[in-house]
Protein backbone atom coordinates (compact mmCIF):
# COMPACT_ATOMS: atom_id res chain seq x y z
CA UNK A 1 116.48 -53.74 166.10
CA UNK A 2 114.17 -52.01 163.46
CA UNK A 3 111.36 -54.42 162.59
CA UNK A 4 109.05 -54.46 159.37
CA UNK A 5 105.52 -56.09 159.13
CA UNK A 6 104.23 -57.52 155.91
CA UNK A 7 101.09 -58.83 154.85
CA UNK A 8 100.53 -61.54 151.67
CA UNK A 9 97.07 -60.81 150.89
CA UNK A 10 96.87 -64.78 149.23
CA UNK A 11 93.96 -64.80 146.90
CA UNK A 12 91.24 -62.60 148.22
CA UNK A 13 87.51 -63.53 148.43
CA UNK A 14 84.60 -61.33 147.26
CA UNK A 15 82.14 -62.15 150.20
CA UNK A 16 78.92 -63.14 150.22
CA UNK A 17 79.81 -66.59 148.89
CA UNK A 18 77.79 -69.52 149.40
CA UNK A 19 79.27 -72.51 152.01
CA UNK A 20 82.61 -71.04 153.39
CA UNK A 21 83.42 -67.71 155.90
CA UNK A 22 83.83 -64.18 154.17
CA UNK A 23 87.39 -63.14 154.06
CA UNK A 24 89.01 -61.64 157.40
CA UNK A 25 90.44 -58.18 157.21
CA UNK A 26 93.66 -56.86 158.80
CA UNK A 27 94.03 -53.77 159.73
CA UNK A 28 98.18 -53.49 160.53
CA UNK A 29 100.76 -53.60 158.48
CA UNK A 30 104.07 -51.67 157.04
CA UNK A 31 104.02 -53.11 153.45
CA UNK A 32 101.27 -55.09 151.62
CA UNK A 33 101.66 -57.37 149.24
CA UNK A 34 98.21 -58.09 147.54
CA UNK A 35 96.37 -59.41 144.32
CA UNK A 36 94.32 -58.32 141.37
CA UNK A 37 93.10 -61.13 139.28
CA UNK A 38 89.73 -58.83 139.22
CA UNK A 39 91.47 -55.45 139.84
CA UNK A 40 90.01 -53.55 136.63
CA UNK A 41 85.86 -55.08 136.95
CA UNK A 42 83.31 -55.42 139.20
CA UNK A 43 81.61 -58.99 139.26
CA UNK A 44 77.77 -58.74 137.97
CA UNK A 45 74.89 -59.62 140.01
CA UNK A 46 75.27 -62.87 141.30
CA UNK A 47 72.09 -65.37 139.98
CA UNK A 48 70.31 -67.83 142.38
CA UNK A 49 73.18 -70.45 141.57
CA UNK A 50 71.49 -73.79 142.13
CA UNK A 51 68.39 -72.73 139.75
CA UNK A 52 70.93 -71.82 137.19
CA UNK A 53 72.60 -75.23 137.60
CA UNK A 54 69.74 -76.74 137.76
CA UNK A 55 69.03 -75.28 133.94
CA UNK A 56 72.59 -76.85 132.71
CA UNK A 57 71.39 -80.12 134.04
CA UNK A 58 68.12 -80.53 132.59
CA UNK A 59 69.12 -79.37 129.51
CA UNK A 60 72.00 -81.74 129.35
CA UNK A 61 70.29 -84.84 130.91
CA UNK A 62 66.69 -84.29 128.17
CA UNK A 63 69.57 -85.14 125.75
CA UNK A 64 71.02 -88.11 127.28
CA UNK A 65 74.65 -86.72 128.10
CA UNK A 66 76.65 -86.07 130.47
CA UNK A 67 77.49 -82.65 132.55
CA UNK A 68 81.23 -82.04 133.28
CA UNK A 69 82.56 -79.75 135.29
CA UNK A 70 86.42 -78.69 135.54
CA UNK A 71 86.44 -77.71 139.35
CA UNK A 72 89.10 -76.49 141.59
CA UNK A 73 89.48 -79.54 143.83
CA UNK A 74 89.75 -77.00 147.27
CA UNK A 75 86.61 -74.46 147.41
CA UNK A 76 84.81 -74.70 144.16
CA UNK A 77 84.47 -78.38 144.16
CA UNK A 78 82.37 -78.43 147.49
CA UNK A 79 80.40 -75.19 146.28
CA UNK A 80 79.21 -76.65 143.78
CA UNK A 81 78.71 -79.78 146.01
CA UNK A 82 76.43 -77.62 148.06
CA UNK A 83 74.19 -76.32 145.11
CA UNK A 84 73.84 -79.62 143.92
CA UNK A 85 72.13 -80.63 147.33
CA UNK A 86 70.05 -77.77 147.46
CA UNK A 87 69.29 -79.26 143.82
CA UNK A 88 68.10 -82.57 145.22
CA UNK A 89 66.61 -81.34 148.78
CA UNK A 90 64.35 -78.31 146.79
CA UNK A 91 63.24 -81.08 144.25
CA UNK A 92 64.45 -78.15 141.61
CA UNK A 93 64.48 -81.23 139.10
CA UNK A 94 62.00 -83.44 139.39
CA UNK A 95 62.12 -85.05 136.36
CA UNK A 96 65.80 -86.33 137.32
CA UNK A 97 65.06 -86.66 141.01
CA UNK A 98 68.16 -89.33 141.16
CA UNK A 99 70.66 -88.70 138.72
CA UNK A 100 74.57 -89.32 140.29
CA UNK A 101 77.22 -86.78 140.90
CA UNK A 102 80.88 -88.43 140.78
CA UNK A 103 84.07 -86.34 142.64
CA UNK A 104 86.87 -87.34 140.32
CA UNK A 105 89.82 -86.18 142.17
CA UNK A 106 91.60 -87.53 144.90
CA UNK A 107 92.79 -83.90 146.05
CA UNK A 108 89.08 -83.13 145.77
CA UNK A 109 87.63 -85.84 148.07
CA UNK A 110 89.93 -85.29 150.30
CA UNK A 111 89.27 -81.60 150.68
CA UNK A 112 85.59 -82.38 150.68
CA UNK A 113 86.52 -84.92 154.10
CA UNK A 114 88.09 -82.24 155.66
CA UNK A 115 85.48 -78.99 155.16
CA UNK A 116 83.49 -82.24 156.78
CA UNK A 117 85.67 -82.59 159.71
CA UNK A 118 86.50 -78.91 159.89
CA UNK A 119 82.61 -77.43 160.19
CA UNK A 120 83.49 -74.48 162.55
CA UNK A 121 86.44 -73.30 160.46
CA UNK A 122 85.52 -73.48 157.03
CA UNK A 123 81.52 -72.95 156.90
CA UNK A 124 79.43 -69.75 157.38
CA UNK A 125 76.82 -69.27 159.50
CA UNK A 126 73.93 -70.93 156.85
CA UNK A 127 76.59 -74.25 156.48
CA UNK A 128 76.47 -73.91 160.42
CA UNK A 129 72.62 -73.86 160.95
CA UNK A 130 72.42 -77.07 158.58
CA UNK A 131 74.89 -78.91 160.19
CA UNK A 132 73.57 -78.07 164.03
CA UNK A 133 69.97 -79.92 161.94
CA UNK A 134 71.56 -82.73 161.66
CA UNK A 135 72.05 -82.03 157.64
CA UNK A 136 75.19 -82.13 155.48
CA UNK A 137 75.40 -79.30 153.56
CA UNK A 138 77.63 -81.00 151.10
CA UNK A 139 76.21 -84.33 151.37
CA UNK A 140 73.03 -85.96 149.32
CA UNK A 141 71.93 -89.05 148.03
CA UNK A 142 74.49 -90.33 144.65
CA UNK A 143 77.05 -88.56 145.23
CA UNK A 144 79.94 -90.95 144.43
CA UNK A 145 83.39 -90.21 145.45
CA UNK A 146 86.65 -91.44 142.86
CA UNK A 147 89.53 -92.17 144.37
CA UNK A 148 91.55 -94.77 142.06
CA UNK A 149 92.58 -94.45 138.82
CA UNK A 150 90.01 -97.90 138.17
CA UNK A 151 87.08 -95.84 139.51
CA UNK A 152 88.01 -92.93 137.49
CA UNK A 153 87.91 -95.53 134.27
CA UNK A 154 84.97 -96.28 135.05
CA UNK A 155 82.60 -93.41 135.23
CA UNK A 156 83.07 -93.03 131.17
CA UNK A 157 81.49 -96.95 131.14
CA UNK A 158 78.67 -95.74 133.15
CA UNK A 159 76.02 -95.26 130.15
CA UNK A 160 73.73 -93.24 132.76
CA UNK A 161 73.49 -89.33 132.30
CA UNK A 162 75.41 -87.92 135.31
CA UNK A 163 77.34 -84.96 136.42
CA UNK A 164 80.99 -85.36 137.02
CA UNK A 165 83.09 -82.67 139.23
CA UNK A 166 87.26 -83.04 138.36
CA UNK A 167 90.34 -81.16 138.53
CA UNK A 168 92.18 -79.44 137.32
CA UNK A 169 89.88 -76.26 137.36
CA UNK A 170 91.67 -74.95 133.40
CA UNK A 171 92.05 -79.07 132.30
CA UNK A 172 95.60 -78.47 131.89
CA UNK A 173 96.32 -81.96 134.27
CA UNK A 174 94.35 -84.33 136.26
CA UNK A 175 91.58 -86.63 135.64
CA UNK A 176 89.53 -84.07 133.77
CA UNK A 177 91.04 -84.42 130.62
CA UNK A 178 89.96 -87.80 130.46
CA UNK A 179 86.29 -86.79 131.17
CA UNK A 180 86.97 -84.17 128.27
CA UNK A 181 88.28 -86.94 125.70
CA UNK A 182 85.37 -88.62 126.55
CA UNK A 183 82.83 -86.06 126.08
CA UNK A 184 84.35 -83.50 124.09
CA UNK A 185 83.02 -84.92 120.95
CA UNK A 186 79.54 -85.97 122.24
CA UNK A 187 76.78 -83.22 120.95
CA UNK A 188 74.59 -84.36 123.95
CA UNK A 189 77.05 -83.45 126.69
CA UNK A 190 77.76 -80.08 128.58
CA UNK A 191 80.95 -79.27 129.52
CA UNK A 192 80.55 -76.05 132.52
CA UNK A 193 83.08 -73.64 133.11
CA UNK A 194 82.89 -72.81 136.65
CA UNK A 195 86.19 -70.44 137.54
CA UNK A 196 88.51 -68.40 135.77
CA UNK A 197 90.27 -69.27 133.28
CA UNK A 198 94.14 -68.16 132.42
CA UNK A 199 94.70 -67.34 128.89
CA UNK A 200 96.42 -70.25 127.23
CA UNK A 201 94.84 -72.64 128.90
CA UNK A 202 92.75 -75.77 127.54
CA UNK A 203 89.86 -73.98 129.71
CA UNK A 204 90.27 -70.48 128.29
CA UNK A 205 90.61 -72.22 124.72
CA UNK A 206 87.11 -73.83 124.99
CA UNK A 207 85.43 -70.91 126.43
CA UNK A 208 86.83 -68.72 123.31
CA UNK A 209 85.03 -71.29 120.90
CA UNK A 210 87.86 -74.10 120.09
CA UNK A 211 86.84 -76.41 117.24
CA UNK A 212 88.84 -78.99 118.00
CA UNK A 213 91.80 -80.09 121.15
CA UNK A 214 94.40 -82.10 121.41
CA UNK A 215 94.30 -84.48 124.41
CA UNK A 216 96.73 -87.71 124.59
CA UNK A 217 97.76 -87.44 121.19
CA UNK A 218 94.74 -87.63 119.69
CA UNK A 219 92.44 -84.89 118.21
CA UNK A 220 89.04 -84.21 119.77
CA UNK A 221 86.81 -82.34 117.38
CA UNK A 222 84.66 -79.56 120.32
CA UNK A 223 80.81 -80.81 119.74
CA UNK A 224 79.76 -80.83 123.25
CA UNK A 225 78.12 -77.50 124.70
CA UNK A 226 80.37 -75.23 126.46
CA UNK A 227 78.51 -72.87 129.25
CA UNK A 228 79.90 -70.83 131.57
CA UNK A 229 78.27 -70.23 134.76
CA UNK A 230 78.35 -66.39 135.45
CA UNK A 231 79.55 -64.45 138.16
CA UNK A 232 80.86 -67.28 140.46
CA UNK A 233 84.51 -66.51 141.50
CA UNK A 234 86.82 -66.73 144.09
CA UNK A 235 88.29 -63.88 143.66
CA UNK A 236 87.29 -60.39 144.89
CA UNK A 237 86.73 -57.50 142.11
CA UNK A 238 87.63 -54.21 142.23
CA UNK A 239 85.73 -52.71 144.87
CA UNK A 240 85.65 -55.68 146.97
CA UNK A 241 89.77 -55.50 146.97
CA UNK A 242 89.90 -52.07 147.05
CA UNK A 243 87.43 -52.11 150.57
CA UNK A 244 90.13 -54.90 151.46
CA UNK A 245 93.14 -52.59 151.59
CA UNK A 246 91.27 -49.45 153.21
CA UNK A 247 90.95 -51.21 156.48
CA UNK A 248 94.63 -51.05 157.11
CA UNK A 249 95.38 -48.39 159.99
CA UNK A 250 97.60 -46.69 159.82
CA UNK A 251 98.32 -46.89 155.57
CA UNK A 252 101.11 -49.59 154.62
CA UNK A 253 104.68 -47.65 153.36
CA UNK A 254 103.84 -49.26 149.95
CA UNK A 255 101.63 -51.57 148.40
CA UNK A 256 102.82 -54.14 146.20
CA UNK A 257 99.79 -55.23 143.03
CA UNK A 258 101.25 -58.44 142.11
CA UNK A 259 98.80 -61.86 140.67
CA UNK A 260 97.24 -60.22 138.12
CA UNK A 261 97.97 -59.32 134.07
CA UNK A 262 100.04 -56.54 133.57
CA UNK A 263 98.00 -54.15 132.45
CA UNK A 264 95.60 -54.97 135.44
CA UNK A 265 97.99 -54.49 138.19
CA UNK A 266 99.35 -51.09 136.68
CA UNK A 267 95.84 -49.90 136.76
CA UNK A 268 94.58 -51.37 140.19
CA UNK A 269 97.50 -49.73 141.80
CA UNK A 270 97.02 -46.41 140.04
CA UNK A 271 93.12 -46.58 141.20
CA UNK A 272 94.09 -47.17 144.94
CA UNK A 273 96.59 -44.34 144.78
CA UNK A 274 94.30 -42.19 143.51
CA UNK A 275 91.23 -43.46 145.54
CA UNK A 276 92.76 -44.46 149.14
CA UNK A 277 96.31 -42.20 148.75
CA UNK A 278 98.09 -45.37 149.40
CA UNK A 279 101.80 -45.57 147.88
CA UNK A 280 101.31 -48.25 145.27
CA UNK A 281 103.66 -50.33 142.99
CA UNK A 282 103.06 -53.20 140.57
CA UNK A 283 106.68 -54.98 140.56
CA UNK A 284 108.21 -56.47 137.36
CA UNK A 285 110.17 -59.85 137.53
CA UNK A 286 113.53 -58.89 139.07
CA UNK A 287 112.88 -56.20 141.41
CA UNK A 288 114.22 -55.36 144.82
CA UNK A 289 113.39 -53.29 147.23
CA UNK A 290 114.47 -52.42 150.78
CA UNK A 291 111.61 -52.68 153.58
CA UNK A 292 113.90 -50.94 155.99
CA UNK A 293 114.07 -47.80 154.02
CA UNK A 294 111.21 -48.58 151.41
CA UNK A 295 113.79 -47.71 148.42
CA UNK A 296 113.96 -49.47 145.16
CA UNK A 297 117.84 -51.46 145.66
CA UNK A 298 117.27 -53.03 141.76
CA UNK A 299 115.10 -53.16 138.51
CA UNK A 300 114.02 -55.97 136.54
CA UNK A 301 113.91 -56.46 133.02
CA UNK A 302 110.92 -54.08 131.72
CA UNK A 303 110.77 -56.78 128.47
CA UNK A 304 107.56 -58.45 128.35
CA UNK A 305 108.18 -62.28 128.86
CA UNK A 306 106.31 -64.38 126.32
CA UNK A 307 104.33 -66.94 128.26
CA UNK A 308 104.64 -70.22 126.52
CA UNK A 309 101.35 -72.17 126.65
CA UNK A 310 100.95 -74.28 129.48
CA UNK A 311 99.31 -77.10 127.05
CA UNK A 312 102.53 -78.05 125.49
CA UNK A 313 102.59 -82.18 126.14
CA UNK A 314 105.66 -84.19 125.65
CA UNK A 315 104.11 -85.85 122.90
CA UNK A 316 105.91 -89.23 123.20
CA UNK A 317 104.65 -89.74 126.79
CA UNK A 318 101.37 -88.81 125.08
CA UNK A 319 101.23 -91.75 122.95
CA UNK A 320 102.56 -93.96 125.89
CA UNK A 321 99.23 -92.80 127.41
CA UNK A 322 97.01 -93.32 124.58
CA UNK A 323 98.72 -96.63 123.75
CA UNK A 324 97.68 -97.61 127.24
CA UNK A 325 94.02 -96.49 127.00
CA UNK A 326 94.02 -98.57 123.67
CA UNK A 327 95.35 -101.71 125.65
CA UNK A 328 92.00 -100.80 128.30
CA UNK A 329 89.75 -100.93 125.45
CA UNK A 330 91.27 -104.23 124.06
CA UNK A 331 91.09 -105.73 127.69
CA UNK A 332 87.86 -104.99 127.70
CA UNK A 333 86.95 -106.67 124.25
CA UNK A 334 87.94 -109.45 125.61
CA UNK A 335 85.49 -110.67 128.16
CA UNK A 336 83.54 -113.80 127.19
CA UNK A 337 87.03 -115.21 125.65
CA UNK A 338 88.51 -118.74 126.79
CA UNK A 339 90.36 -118.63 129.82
CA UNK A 340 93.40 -120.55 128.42
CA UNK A 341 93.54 -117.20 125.60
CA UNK A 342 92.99 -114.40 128.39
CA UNK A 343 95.49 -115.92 130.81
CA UNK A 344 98.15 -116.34 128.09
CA UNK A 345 97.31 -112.51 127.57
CA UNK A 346 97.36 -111.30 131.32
CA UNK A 347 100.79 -113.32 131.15
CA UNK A 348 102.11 -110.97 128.47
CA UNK A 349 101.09 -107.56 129.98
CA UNK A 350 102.49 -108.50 133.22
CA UNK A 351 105.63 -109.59 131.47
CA UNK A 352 105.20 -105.69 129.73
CA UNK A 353 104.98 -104.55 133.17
CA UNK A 354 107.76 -105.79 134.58
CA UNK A 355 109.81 -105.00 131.77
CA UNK A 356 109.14 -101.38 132.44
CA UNK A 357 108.63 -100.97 136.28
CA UNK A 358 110.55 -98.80 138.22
């Protein structure tokens, strides 16, 4: 029996990184299958991370607002986690020596529980040498963790400049866009960019200098500041990916470029072929190939597809949603009322409620 070995690259890593291992490489395989977010750059000159973080912050905080950052709730969240200490420990603002960081994600905090519980897996040798001190490396005083939807409500009633960390990393779902209605329109917050961001996302849209967003049914006009903070990724550039398919031995049959715009993969895999001599193919949607015999078997469609935006909200379910953050503000309103007129209230929303439970 003739057998075939492939290898799924996943997203690569670009080394170096603060907090978790370098990537692994392989070195056997008869077809790869491999990414390219990054294929056509090389990343920049990575800055001292925490001191540039530390800049967002002040700034933000010597205007009273708020900094939000959209994080990837596996990875990015607890990187940033770890600057933040290094913040605090290195006194790197001492004019805010105990401002609070919230987690807003549930997906998040648990992640951050389990790089916690996982220290010899995940960590690199500087996570290591803090840990065998007897010091968290994601771990400092305020951090607060979010993990109900009540918490989450609550951080925006919190009057206190603070940072907030929430997915999704491109604010197309999740908790974030709730942090972003509520601090979109706010000239004193920051809202910090701290991954990619796909084209037609909310993300990409604020980065590219978006007036005004549409979030619940309701239009945001953009008067917070938008900052990106530069050369952090999690993905690997050019040379970095091209260093990552060298070390197979002997060369793969055929490399497949896939995860990556079009005109990106067509040009990574040309610049490996022409760099490493590696047989190299970026697939369209559609086609087939034998591994047994390496031939093409089918073709896609060569059509480009046009990508429909991601942000497109069933707009009814958005005003269900903003009708129900209304009903939370109302709620609230009421405090100091007579009991016999917030009882006969409570009465009719649970009556609401159980109308409409499933």
């Amino acid at each position: 029996v003739e057998e075939r070995k492939i290898v799924f690259s996943g997203d690569i890593g670009p080394g170096n990184r603060p907090l978790i291992k370098d990537p692994e490489y392989l070195t056997s395989a008869d077809y790869v299958v491999m990414e390219s977010t990054y294929g056509d750059r090389t990343h920049e000159t990575p800055p001292d991370y925490a001191v540039e973080l530390a800049r967002v912050i002040r700034d933000t905080f010597t205007r009273g607002g708020n900094l939000v950052i959209p994080a990837f709730s596996v990875g990015r969240t607890q990187e940033m986690l770890y600057f933040i200490r290094r913040i605090k420990m290195e006194n790197l603002l001492p004019e805010f020596q105990n401002f609070e960081v919230y987690v807003d994600s549930p997906l998040a905090v648990e992640a951050t529980t389990i790089f916690g519980k996982n220290v010899q897996d995940c960590f690199d040798d500087t996570a290591l040498a803090l840990v065998q001190q007897g010091i968290n490396p994601i771990g400092f005083p305020g951090l607060r963790m979010a993990i109900t939807s009540d918490e989450s409500k609550m951080i925006n009633f919190n009057d206190k400049p603070k940072v907030i960390l929430s997915a999704s990393g491109m604010c197309e779902a999740g908790r974030i866009r709730h942090h972003l209605k509520h601090n979109l329109w706010r000239k004193d917050s920051t809202i910090l960019f701290v991954g990619y961001q796909v084209p037609g996302t909310l993300g990409n849209a604020l980065l590219n200098g978006a007036k005004e967003v549409k979030l619940f049914g309701e239009t945001i006009e953009v008067q917070a500041k938008i900052e990106n903070l530069p050369g952090i990724s999690g993905h690997a550039d050019v040379n970095q990916l091209t260093k990552w398919v060298s070390m197979f031995d002997p060369k793969p049959k055929r490399v497949f470029i896939v995860h990556g715009e079009d005109k990106v993969t067509e040009q990574f895999a040309a610049h490996i072929h022409e760099e490493l001599g590696l047989e190299a193919y970026a697939p369209f949607s559609g086609d087939a190939f034998d591994l047994l015999t390496g031939a093409c078997v089918a073709q896609g469609s060569r059509e480009a597809v046009e990508k429909k935006s991601t942000r497109a909200v069933n707009n009814i379910f958005a005003r269900l949603v903003a009708a129900g953050e209304r009903l939370m503000t109302v709620i609230r309103k009421c405090e100091g009322m007579p009991n016999r007129e917030l009882g006969k209230f409570a009465d009719q929303i649970n009556e609401l409620c159980n109308k409409w439970e499933r």
